[in-house]
Protein backbone atom coordinates (compact mmCIF):
# COMPACT_ATOMS: atom_id res chain seq x y z
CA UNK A 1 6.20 9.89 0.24
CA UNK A 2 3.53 8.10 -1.56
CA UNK A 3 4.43 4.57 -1.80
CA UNK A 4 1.58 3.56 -3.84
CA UNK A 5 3.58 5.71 -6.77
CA UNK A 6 6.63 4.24 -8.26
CA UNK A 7 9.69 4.99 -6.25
CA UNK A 8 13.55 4.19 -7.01
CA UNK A 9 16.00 2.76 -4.28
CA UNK A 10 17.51 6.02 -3.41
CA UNK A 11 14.19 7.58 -2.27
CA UNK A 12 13.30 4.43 -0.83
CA UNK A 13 16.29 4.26 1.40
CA UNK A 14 15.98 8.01 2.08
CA UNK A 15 12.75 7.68 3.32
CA UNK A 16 13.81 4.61 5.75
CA UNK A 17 15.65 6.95 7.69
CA UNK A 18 12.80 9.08 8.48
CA UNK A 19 10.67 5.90 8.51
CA UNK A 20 12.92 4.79 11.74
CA UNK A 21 12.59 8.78 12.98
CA UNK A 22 8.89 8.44 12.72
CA UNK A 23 8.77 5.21 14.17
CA UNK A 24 10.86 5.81 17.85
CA UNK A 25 7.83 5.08 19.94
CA UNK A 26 7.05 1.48 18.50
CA UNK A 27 11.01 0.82 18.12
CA UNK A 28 11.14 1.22 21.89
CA UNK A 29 8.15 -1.01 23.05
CA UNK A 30 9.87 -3.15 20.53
CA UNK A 31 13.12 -3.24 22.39
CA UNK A 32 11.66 -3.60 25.42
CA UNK A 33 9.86 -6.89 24.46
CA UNK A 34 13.10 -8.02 23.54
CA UNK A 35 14.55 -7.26 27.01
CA UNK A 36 11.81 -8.74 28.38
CA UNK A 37 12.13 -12.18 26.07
CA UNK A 38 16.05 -12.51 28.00
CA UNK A 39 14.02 -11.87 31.21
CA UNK A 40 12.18 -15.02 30.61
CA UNK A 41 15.09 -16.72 29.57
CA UNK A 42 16.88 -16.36 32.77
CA UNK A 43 13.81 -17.29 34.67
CA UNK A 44 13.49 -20.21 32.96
CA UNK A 45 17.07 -21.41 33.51
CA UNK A 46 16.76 -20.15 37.36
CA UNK A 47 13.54 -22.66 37.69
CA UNK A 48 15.90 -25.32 35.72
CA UNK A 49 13.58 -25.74 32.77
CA UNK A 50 15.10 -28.02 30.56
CA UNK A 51 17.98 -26.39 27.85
CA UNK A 52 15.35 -28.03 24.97
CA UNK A 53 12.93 -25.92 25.70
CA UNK A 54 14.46 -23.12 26.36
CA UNK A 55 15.61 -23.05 23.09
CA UNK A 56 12.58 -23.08 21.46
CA UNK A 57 10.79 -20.67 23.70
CA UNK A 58 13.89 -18.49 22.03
CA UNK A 59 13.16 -19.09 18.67
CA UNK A 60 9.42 -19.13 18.66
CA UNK A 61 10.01 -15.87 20.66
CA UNK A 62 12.66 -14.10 17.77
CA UNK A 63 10.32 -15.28 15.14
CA UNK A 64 7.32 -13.64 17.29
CA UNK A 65 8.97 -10.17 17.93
CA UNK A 66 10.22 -10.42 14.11
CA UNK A 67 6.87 -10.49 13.31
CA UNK A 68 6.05 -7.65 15.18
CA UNK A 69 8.93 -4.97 13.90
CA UNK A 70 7.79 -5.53 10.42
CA UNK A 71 4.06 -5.14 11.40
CA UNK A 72 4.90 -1.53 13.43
CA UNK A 73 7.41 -0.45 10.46
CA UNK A 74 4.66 -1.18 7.92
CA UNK A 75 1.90 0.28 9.66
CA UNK A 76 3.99 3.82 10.10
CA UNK A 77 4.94 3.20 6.50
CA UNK A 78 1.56 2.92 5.29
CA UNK A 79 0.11 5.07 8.01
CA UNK A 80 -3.09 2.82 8.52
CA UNK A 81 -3.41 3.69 12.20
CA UNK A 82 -2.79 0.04 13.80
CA UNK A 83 -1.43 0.92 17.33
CA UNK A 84 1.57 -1.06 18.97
CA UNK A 85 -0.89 -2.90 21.05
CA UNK A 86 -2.65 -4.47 17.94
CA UNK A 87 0.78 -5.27 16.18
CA UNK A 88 1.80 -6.89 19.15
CA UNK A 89 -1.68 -9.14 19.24
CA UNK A 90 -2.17 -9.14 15.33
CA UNK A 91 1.71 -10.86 15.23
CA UNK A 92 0.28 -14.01 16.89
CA UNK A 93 -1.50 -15.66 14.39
CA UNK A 94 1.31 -15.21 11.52
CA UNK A 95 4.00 -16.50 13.99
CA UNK A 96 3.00 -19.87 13.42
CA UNK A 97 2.96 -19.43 9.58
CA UNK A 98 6.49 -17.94 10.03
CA UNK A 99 7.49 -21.04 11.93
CA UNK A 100 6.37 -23.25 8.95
CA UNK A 101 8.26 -20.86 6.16
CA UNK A 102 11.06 -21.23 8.38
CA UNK A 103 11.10 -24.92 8.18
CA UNK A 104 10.67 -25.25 4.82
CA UNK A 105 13.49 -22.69 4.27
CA UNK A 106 15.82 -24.38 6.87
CA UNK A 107 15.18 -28.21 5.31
CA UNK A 108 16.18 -26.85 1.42
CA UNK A 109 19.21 -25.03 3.28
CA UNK A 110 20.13 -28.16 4.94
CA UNK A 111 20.19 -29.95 2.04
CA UNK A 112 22.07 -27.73 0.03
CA UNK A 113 24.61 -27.39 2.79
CA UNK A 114 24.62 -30.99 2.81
CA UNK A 115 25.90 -31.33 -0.92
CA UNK A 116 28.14 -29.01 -0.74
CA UNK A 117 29.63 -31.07 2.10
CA UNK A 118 29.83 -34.31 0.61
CA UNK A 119 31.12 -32.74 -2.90
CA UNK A 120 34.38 -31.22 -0.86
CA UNK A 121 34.77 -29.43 -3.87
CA UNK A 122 35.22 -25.03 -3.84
CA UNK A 123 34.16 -24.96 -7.14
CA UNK A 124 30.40 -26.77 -6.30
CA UNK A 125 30.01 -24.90 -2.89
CA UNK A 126 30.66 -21.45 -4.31
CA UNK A 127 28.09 -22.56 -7.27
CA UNK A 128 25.55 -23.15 -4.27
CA UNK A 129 26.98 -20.12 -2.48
CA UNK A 130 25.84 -18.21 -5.71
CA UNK A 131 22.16 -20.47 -6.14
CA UNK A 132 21.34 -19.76 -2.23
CA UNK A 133 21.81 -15.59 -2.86
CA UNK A 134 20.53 -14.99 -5.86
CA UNK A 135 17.87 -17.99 -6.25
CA UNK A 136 17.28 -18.62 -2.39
CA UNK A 137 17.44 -15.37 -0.83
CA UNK A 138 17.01 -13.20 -3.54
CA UNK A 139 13.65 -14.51 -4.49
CA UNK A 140 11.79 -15.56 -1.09
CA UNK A 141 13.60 -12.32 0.17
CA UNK A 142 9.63 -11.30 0.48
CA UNK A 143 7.67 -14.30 1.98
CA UNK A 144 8.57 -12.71 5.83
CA UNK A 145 6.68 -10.06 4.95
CA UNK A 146 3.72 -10.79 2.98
CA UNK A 147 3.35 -13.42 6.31
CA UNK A 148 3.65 -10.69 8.59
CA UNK A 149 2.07 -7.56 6.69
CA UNK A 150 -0.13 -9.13 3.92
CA UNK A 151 -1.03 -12.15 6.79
CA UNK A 152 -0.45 -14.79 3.60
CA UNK A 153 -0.13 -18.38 4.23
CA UNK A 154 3.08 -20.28 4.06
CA UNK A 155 2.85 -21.39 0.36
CA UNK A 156 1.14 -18.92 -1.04
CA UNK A 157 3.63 -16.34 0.00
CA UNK A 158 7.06 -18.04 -1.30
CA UNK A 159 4.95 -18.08 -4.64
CA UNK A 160 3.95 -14.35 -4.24
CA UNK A 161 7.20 -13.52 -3.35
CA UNK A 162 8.80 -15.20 -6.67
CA UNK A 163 6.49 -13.97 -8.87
CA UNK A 164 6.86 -10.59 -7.57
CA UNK A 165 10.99 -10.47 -6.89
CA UNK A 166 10.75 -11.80 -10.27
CA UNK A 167 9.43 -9.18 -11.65
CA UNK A 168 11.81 -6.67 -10.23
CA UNK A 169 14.70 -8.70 -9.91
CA UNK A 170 16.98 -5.82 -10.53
CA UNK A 171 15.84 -3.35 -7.36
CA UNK A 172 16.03 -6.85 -4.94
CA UNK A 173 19.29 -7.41 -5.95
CA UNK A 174 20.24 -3.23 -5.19
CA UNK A 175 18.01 -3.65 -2.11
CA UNK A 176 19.75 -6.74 -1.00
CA UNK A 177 23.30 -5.39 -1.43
CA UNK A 178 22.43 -2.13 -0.27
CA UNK A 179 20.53 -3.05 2.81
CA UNK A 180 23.85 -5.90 3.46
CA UNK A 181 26.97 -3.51 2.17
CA UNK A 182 25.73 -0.15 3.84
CA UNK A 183 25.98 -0.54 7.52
CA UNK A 184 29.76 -2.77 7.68
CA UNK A 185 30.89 0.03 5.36
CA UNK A 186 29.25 2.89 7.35
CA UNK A 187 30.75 1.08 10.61
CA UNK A 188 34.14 0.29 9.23
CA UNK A 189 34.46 3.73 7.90
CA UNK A 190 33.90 5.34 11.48
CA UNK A 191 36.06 2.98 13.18
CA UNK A 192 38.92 3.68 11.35
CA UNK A 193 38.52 7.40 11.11
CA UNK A 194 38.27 6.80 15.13
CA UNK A 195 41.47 4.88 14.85
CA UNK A 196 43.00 7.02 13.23
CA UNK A 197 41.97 10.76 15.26
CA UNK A 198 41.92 8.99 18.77
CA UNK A 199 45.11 8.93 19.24
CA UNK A 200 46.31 11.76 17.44
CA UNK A 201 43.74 14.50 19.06
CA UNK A 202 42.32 12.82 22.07
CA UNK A 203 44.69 11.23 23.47
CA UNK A 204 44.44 13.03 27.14
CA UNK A 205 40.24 12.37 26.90
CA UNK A 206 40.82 8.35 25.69
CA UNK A 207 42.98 6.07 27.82
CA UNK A 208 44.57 3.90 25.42
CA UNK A 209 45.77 1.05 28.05
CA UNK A 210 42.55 0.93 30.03
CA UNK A 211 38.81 1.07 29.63
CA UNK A 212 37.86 4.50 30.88
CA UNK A 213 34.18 6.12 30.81
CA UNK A 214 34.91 7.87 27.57
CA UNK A 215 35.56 4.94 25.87
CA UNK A 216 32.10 3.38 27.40
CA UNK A 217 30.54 6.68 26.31
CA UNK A 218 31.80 6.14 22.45
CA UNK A 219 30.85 2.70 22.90
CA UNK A 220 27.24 3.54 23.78
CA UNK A 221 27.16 5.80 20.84
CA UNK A 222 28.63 3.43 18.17
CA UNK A 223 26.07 0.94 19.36
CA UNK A 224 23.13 3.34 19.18
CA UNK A 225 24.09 4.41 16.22
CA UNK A 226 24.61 0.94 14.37
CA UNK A 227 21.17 -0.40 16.05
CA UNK A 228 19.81 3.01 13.77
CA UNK A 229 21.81 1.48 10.63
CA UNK A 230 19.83 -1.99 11.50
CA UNK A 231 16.46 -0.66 12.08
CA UNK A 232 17.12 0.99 8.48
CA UNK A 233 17.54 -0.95 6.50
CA UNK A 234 15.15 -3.25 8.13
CA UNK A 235 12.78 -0.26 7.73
CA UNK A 236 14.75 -0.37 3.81
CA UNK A 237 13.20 -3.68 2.99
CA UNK A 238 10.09 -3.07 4.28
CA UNK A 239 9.69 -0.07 2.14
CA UNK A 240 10.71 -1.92 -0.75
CA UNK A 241 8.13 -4.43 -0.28
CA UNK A 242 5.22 -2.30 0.22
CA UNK A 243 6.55 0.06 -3.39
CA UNK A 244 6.69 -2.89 -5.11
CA UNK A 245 3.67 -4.85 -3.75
CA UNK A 246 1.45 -1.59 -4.40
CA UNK A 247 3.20 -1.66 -7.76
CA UNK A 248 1.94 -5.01 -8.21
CA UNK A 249 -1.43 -3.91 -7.76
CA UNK A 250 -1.09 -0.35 -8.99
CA UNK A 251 -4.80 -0.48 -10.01
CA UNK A 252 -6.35 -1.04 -6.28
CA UNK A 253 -6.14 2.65 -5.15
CA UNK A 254 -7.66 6.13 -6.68
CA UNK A 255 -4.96 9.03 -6.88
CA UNK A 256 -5.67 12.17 -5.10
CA UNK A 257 -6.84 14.86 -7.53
CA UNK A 258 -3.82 17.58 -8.07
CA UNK A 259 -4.63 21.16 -8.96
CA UNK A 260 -1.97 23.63 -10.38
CA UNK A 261 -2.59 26.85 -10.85
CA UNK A 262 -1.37 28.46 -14.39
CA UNK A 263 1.12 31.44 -13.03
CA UNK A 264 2.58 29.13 -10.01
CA UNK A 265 3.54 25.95 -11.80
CA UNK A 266 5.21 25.19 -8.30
CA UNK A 267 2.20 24.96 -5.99
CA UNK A 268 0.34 21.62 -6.28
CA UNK A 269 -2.11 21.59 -4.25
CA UNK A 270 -2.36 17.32 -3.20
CA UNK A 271 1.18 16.42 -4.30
CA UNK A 272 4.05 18.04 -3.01
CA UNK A 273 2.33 19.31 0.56
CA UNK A 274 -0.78 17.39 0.46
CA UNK A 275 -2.83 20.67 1.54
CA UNK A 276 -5.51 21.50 -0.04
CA UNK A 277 -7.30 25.42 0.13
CA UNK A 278 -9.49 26.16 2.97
CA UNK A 279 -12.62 27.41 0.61
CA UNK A 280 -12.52 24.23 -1.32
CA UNK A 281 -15.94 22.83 -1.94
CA UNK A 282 -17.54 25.94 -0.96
CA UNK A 283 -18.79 28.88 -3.70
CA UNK A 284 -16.27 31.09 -5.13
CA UNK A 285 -16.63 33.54 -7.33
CA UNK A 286 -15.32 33.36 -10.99
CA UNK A 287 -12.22 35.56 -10.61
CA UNK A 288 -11.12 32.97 -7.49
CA UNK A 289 -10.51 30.47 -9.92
CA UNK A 290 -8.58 32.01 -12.78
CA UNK A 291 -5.46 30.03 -13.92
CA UNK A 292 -6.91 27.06 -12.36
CA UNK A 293 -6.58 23.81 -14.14
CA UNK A 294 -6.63 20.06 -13.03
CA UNK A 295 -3.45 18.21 -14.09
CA UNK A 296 -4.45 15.02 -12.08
CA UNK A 297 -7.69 13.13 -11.52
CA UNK A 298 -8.59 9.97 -13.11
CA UNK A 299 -9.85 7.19 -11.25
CA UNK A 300 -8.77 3.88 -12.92
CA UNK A 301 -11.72 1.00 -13.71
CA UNK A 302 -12.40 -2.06 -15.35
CA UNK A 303 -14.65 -0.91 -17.16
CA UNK A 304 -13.32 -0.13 -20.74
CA UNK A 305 -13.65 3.68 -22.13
CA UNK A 306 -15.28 2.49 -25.41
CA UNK A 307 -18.09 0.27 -23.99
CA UNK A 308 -18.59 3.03 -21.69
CA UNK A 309 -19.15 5.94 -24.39
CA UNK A 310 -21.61 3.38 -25.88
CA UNK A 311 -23.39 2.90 -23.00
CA UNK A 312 -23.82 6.92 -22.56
CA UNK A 313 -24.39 7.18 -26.24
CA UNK A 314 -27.68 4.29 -25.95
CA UNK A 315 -29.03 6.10 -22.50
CA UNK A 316 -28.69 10.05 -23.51
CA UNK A 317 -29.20 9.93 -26.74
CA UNK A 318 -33.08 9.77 -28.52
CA UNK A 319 -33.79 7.15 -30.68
CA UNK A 320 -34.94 8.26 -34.49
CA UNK A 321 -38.36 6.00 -33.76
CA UNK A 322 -38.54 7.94 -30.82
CA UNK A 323 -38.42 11.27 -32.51
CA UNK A 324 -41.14 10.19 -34.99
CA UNK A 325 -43.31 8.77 -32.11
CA UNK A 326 -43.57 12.76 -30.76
CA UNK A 327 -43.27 14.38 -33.81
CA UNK A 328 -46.76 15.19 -34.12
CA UNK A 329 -47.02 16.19 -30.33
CA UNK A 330 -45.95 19.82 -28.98
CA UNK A 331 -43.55 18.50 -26.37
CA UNK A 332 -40.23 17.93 -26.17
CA UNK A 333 -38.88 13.93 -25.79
CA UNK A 334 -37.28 12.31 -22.61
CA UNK A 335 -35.71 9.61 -21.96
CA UNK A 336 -37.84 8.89 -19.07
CA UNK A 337 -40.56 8.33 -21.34
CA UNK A 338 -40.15 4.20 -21.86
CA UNK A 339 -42.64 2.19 -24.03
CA UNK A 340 -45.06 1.48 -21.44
CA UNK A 341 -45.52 5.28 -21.12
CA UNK A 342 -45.49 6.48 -24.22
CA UNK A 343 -48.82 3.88 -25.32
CA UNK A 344 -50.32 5.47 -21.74
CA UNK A 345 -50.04 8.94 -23.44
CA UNK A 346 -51.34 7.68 -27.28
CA UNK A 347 -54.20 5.90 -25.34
CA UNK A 348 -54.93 9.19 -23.30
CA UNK A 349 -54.54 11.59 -26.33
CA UNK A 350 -57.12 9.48 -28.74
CA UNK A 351 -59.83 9.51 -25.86
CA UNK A 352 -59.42 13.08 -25.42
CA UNK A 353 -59.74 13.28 -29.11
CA UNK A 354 -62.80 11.36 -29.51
CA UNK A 355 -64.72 12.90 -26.64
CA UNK A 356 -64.16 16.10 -28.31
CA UNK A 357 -65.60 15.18 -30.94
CA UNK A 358 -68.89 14.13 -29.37
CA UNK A 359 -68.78 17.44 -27.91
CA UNK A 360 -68.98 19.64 -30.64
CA UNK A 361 -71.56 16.96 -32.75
CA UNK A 362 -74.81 18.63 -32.75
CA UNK A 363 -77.76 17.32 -30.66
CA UNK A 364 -80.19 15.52 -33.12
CA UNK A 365 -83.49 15.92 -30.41
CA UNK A 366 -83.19 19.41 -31.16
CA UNK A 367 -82.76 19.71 -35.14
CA UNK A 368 -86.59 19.65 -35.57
CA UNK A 369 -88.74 22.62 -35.61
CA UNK A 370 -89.72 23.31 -32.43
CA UNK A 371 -93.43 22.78 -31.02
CA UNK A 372 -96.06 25.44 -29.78
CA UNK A 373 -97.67 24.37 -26.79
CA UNK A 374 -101.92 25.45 -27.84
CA UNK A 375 -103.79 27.12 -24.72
């Protein structure tokens, strides 16, 4: 999938799936950072740090590793060959912006939670309930991201991210239920068709009064399988982000020339397998390239179309003063010739002129009649 060309939900979610497929290698070093974050925590309470800092090594530490799983999922996503070691040391420096977004974040959402509290009113809470999703969440839904991928500052990514949820309010609002509805649904679904079958068909396998190692079997597979639903739709947002953030921007890239040939309207060549044909560049001959037409290739400028036509039209095109200039000469005009040149040539072509001219005067010493030398 291209994500620099416009792409609905469903693809987008599609394509998370095989984004966290693609992605297994990174998703494990991930995990074990994690693990290795509750290591320090326990050595920290064994050397009876105090519980303060503990607590901030924690969240300094989630908002680190956050970092860092939208970093790997982006650079898989955009496949711009940044290896785990570099997201891991490249998630440093926007850590400490994250810390400031979260801040600012967690001081508005104290403050709404605040009036909501002192209003002891359902009617005003749900009314922030409803500001906080779709006017909190909704819109800075982004700023984690253009911190962490696009390495923006604090500020200037809550405005990037309203401007651009703003202009595709509609697909954050999809993406935000989708990414928040799928996986309880997915979950609750399986659990109750488990509920339901267990004891009907496997009741000799599943010991219903005690904990036996089926049971911690189907509980390592329910918990494998709903850290896959989370790394989704985490992989879900991230795609969304990048779609829309190219779309934002849709001018910044050149598309890849397509070629379809005439009688096979099915075989792009650059868009559906991204192969191109082995001879290409090389010399073919004529009846290699029958049918062939180009359906795709336009690079996109800021220069306008019209100004450029007039330029071509002023630099390849002879002037009529030009024309007149060589009219009398047997040669053919270029536009290499500039003015400089063509009074070098005029200069050259009266000298010649005039010193053929002196040639073919007569010699006036030897008009007279000539003279007998006497003995």
């Amino acid at each position: 999938m291209d994500l620099r060309e416009k792409q609905n939900l469903f693809q987008l979610l599609l394509e998370s799936f095989r984004l966290v497929n693609r992605s297994m290698g990174a998703i494990v070093a991930y995990l074990f950072a994690s693990v290795l974050g509750g290591v320090l925590q326990i050595a920290f309470e064994w050397l009876g740090l105090p519980r303060f800092f503990i607590s901030i090594f924690n969240g300094l530490y989630s908002l680190y590793l956050g970092v860092v799983l939208w970093r790997l999922l982006a650079a898989k996503a955009e496949k711009s060959g940044e290896s785990i070691s570099n997201s891991f040391s490249a998630a440093i420096f926007p850590s400490v912006y994250m810390l400031v977004f979260s801040i600012i974040a967690g001081v508005v959402l104290a403050g709404l939670v605040i009036v909501a509290a002192l209003s002891r009113s359902l009617w005003v809470m749900g009314a922030l309930a409803v500001i906080i999703f779709f006017f909190g969440i909704a819109r800075l839904i982004f700023a984690p991201l253009a911190i962490a991928v696009r390495e923006q500052g604090p500020v200037a990514a809550i405005t990037y991210s309203w401007d651009l949820t703003g202009k595709n309010y509609p697909a954050v609002i999809g993406m935000l239920l989708i990414s928040s509805l799928l996986p309880p649904l997915v979950m609750g679904g399986i659990g109750y068709a488990l509920y339901v079958n267990i004891p009907l068909h496997f009741a000799d396998s599943f010991n219903l009064a005690a904990l036996t190692p089926p049971w911690y079997v189907l509980g390592a597979l329910l918990g494998l399988f709903f850290m896959f639903l989370w790394f989704s739709m985490t992989a879900f947002i991230v795609l969304v982000f990048l779609n829309r953030d190219y779309g934002d921007n849709r001018d910044s890239f050149v598309p890849l020339p397509e070629a379809r040939l005439a009688n096979q309207p099915t075989q792009v060549f650059g868009a559906d397998n991204n192969v191109l044909p082995a001879n290409l560049g090389m010399p073919v001959r004529p009846e290699e390239v029958q049918g062939l037409s180009i359906v795709k290739a336009s690079v996109k400028t800021s220069t306008d179309s019209d100004s450029a036509q007039e330029h071509l039209d002023q630099v390849y095109q002879q002037k009529k003063e030009d024309l007149i200039q060589y009219e009398e000469e047997d040669r053919m005009p270029t536009i290499l010739f500039d003015d400089d040149m063509a009074r070098q040539i005029e200069e050259n072509r009266q000298m010649w002129t005039v010193k053929k001219k002196e040639e073919e005067k007569p010699n006036e010493d030897n008009d007279g009649q000539t003279i007998k030398m006497s003995k």
